[in-house]
Protein backbone atom coordinates (compact mmCIF):
# COMPACT_ATOMS: atom_id res chain seq x y z
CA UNK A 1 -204.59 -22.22 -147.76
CA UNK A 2 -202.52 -18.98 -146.49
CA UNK A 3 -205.53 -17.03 -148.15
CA UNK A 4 -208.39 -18.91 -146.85
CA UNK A 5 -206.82 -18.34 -142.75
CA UNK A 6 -206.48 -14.93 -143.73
CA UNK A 7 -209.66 -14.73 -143.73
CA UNK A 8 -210.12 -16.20 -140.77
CA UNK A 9 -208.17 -14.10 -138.69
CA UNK A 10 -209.45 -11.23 -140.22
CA UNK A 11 -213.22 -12.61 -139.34
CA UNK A 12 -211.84 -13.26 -135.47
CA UNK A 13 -210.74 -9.80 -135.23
CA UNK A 14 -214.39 -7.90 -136.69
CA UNK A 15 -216.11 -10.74 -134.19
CA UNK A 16 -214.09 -10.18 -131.09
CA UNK A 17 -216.83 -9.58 -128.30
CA UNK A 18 -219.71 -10.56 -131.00
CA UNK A 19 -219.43 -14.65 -130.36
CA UNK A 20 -223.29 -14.39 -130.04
CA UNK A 21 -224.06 -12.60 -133.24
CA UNK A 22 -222.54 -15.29 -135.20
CA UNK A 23 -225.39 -17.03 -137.16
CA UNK A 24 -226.75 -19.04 -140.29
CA UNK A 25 -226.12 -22.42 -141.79
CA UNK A 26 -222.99 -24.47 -142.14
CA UNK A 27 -223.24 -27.24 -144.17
CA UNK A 28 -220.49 -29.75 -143.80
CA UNK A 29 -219.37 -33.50 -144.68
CA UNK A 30 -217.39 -36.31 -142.71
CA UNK A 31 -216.09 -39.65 -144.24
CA UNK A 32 -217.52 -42.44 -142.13
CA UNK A 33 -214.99 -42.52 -139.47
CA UNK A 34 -214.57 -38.19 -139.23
CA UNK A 35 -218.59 -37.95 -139.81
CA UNK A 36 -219.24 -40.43 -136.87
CA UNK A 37 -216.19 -40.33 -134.36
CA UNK A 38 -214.57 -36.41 -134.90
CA UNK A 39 -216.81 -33.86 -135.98
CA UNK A 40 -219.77 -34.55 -132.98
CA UNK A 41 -217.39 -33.41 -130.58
CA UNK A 42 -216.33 -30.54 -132.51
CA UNK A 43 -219.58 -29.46 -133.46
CA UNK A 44 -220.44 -29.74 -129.98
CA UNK A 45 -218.12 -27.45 -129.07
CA UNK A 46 -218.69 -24.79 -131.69
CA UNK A 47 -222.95 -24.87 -130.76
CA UNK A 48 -221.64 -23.86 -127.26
CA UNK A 49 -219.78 -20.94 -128.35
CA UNK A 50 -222.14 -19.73 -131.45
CA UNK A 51 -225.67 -21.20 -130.62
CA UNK A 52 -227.42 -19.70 -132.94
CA UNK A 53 -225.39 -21.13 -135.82
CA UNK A 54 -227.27 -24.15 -137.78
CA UNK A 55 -225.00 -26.97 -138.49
CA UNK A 56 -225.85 -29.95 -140.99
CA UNK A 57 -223.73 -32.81 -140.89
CA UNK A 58 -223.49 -35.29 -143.96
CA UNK A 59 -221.75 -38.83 -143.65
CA UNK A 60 -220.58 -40.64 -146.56
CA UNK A 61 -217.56 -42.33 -147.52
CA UNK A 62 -214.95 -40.58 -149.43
CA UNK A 63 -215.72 -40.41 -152.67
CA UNK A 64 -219.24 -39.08 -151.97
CA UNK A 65 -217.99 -36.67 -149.74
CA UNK A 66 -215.58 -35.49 -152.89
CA UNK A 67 -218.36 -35.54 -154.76
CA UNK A 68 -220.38 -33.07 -152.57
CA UNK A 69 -217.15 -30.83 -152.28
CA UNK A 70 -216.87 -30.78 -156.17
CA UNK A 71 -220.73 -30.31 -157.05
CA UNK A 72 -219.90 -27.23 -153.89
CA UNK A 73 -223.29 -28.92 -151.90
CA UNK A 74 -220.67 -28.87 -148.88
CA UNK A 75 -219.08 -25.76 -146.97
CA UNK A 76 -216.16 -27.73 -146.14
CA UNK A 77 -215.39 -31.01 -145.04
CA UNK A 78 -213.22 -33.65 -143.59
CA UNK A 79 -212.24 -36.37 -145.42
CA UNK A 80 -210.24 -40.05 -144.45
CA UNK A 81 -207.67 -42.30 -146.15
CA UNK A 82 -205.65 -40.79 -149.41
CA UNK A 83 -207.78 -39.79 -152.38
CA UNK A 84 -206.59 -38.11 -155.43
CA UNK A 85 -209.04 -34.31 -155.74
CA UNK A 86 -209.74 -32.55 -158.71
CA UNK A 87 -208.00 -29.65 -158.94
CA UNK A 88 -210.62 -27.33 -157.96
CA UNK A 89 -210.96 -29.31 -154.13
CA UNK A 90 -208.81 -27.30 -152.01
CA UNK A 91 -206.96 -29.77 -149.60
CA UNK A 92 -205.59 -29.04 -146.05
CA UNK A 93 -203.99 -32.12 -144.27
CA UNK A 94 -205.09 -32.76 -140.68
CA UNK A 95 -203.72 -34.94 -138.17
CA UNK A 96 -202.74 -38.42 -139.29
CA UNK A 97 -204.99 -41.15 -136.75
CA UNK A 98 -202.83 -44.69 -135.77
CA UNK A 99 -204.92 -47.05 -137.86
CA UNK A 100 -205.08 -50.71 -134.92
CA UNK A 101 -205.80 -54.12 -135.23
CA UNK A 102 -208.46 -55.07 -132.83
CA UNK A 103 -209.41 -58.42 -131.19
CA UNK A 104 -211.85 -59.28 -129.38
CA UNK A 105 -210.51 -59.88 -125.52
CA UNK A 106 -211.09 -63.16 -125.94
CA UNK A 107 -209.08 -63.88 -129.09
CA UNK A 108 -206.21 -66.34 -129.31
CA UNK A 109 -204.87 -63.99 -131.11
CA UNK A 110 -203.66 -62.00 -127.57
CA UNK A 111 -200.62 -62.22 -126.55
CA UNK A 112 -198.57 -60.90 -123.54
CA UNK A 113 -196.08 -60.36 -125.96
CA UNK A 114 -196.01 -57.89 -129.84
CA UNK A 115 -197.17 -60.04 -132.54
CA UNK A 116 -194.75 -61.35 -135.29
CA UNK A 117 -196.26 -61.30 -138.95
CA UNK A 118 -195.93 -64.89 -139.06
CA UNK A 119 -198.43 -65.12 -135.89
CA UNK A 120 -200.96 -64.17 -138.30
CA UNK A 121 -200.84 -66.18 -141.01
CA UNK A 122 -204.14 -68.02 -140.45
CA UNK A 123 -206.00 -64.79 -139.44
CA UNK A 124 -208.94 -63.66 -140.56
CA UNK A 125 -210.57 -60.35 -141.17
CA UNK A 126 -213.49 -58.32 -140.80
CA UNK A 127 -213.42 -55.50 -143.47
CA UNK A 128 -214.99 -52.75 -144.67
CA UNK A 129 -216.71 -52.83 -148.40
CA UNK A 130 -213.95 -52.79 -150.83
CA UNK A 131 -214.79 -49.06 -152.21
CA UNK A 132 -214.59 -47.73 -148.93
CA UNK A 133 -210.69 -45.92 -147.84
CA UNK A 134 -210.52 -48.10 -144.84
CA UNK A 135 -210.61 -51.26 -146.86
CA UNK A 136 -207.84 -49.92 -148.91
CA UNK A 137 -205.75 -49.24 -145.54
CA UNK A 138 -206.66 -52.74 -144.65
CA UNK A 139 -205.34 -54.39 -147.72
CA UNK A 140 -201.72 -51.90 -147.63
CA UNK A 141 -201.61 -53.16 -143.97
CA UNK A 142 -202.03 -56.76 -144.48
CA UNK A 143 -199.21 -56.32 -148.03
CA UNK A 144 -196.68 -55.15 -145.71
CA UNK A 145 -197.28 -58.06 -142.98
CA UNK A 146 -197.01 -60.19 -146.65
CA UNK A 147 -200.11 -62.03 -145.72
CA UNK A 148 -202.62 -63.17 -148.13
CA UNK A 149 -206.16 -62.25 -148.27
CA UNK A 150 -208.54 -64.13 -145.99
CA UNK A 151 -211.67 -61.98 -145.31
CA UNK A 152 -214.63 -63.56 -142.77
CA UNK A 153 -217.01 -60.50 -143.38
CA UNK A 154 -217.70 -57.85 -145.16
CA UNK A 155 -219.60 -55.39 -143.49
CA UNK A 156 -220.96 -51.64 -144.40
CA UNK A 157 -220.37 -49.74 -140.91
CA UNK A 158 -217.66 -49.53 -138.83
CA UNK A 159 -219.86 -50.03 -135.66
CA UNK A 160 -220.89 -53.36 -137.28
CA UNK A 161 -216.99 -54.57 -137.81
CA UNK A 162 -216.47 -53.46 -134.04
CA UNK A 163 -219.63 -55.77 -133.07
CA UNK A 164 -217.79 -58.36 -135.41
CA UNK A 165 -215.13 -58.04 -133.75
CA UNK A 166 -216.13 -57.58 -130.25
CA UNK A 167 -217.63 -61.21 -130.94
CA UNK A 168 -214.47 -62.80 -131.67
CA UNK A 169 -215.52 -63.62 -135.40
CA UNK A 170 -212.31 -62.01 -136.96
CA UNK A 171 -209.82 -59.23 -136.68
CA UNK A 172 -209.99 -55.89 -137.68
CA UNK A 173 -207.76 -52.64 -139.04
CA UNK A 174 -209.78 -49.81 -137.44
CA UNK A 175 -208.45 -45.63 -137.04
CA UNK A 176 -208.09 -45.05 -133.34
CA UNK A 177 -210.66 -42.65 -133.33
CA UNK A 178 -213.40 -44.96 -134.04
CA UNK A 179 -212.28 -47.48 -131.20
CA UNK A 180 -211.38 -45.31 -128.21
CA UNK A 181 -213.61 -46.25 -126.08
CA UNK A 182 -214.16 -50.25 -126.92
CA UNK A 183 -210.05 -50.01 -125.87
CA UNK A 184 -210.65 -47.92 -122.72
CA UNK A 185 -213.43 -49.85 -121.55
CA UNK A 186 -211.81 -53.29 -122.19
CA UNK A 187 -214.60 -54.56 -124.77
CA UNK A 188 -211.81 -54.94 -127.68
CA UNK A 189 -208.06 -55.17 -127.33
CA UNK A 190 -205.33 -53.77 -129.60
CA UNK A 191 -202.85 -56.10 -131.19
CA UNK A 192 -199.48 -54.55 -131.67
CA UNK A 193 -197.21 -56.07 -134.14
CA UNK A 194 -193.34 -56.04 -133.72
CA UNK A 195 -191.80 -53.41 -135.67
CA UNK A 196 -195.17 -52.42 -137.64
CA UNK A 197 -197.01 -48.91 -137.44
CA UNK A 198 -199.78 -47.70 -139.11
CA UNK A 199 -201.89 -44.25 -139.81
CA UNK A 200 -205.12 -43.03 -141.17
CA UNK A 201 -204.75 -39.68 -142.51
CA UNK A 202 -207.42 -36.91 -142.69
CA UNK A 203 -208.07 -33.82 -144.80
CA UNK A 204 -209.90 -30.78 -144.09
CA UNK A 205 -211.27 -29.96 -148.33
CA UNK A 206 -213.54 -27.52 -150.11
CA UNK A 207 -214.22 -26.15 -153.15
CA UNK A 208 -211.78 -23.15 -154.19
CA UNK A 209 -214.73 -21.22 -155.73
CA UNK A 210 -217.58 -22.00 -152.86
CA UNK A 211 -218.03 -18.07 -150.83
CA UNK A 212 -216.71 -19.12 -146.59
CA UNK A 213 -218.82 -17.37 -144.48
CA UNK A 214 -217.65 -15.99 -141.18
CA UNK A 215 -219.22 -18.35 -139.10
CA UNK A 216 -217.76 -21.61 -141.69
CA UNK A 217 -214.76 -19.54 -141.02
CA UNK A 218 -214.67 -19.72 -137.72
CA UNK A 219 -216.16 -23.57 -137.90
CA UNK A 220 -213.17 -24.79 -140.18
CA UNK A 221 -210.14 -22.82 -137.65
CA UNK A 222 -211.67 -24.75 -134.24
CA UNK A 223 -211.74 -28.12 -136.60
CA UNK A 224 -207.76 -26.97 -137.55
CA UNK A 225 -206.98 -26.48 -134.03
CA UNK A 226 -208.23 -29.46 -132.87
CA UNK A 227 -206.86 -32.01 -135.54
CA UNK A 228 -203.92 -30.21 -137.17
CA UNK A 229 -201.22 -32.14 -137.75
């Protein structure tokens, strides 16, 4: 990791007053929630300091995204939840996101009041597919609240659970990321349970042997900056 920023810094200080010169293809991967909900707005940013950089974005869920990393498709990419690399996936933790339980506004399940875990013994949830990393932070969650299993839907997209959701047909464990807004703008609610916190932790990975160029570089320090830890 110390090697890789090197780098970095060194390609900051031979492009100091060049921002415009930067150019080429970067070709980087997001797990579902990172692909859809993180890396837009970074990217965003990026195009309007190096616009003549060329940015592909691939969404998958973790394991493909590993895959990509390992096969060295990918420049670099960010990945969700806690997966075991091979050792040739070079792994830099981000920032870890709160990982909520959403209602819909209408819910009986909202309270004035925090939640106990006994308040949700009858509950039932909207999930993601069971190979996905946010199904497997759905069933630690639900383990520590000691509740058993009791899934309504099963559903491939985390916009579809927050439609789900938004429609009062179940619960959901969703990163904070990915529901921002719905919270903001009133359209789903958070349910906080007393005594219980939970995260959703990212990585920045890529393969140890795959040539950075200056512009990935420069790419992978704004992405640090931004969701370091």
């Amino acid at each position: 990791t110390k090697q890789i920023f090197q780098l970095v810094q060194e390609a900051s200080n031979q492009l100091t007053d060049r921002k415009l010169t930067i150019s080429g293809q970067i070709t980087i991967g997001g797990s579902n929630t990172a692909g859809s909900y993180l890396l837009p707005r970074i990217i965003g940013s990026f195009k309007q300091l190096y616009p003549q950089v060329n940015i592909e974005l691939h969404i998958g869920n973790t394991y493909e995204i590993a895959n990509l990393i390992y096969n060295d498709v990918l420049d670099f990419a960010i990945n969700g939840g806690d997966v075991a690399y091979t050792t040739q996936t070079q792994v830099i933790p981000l920032k870890e996101d709160p990982l909520v339980l959403v209602a819909s506004p209408n819910s009986a399940y909202v309270r004035p009041h925090e939640l106990l875990p006994e308040d949700l013994e009858a509950i039932t949830f909207i999930v993601h597919h069971n190979n996905s990393q946010l199904y497997l932070a759905y069933k630690k969650a639900i383990n520590q609240l000691q509740l058993e299993e009791n899934i309504a839907m099963t559903l491939g997209s985390i916009d579809a659970i927050k439609q789900a959701v938004a429609a009062d047909l179940g619960l959901a464990f969703i990163p904070y990321s990915a529901v921002a807004i719905e919270l903001e703008r009133g359209l789903l609610t958070q349910l906080k349970v007393k005594d219980m916190q939970w995260v959703y932790p990212y990585n920045l990975i890529c393969n140890k042997s795959k040539f950075i160029s200056p512009a990935t570089l420069k790419l992978m320090e704004m992405v640090r900056e931004q969701l370091g830890p």
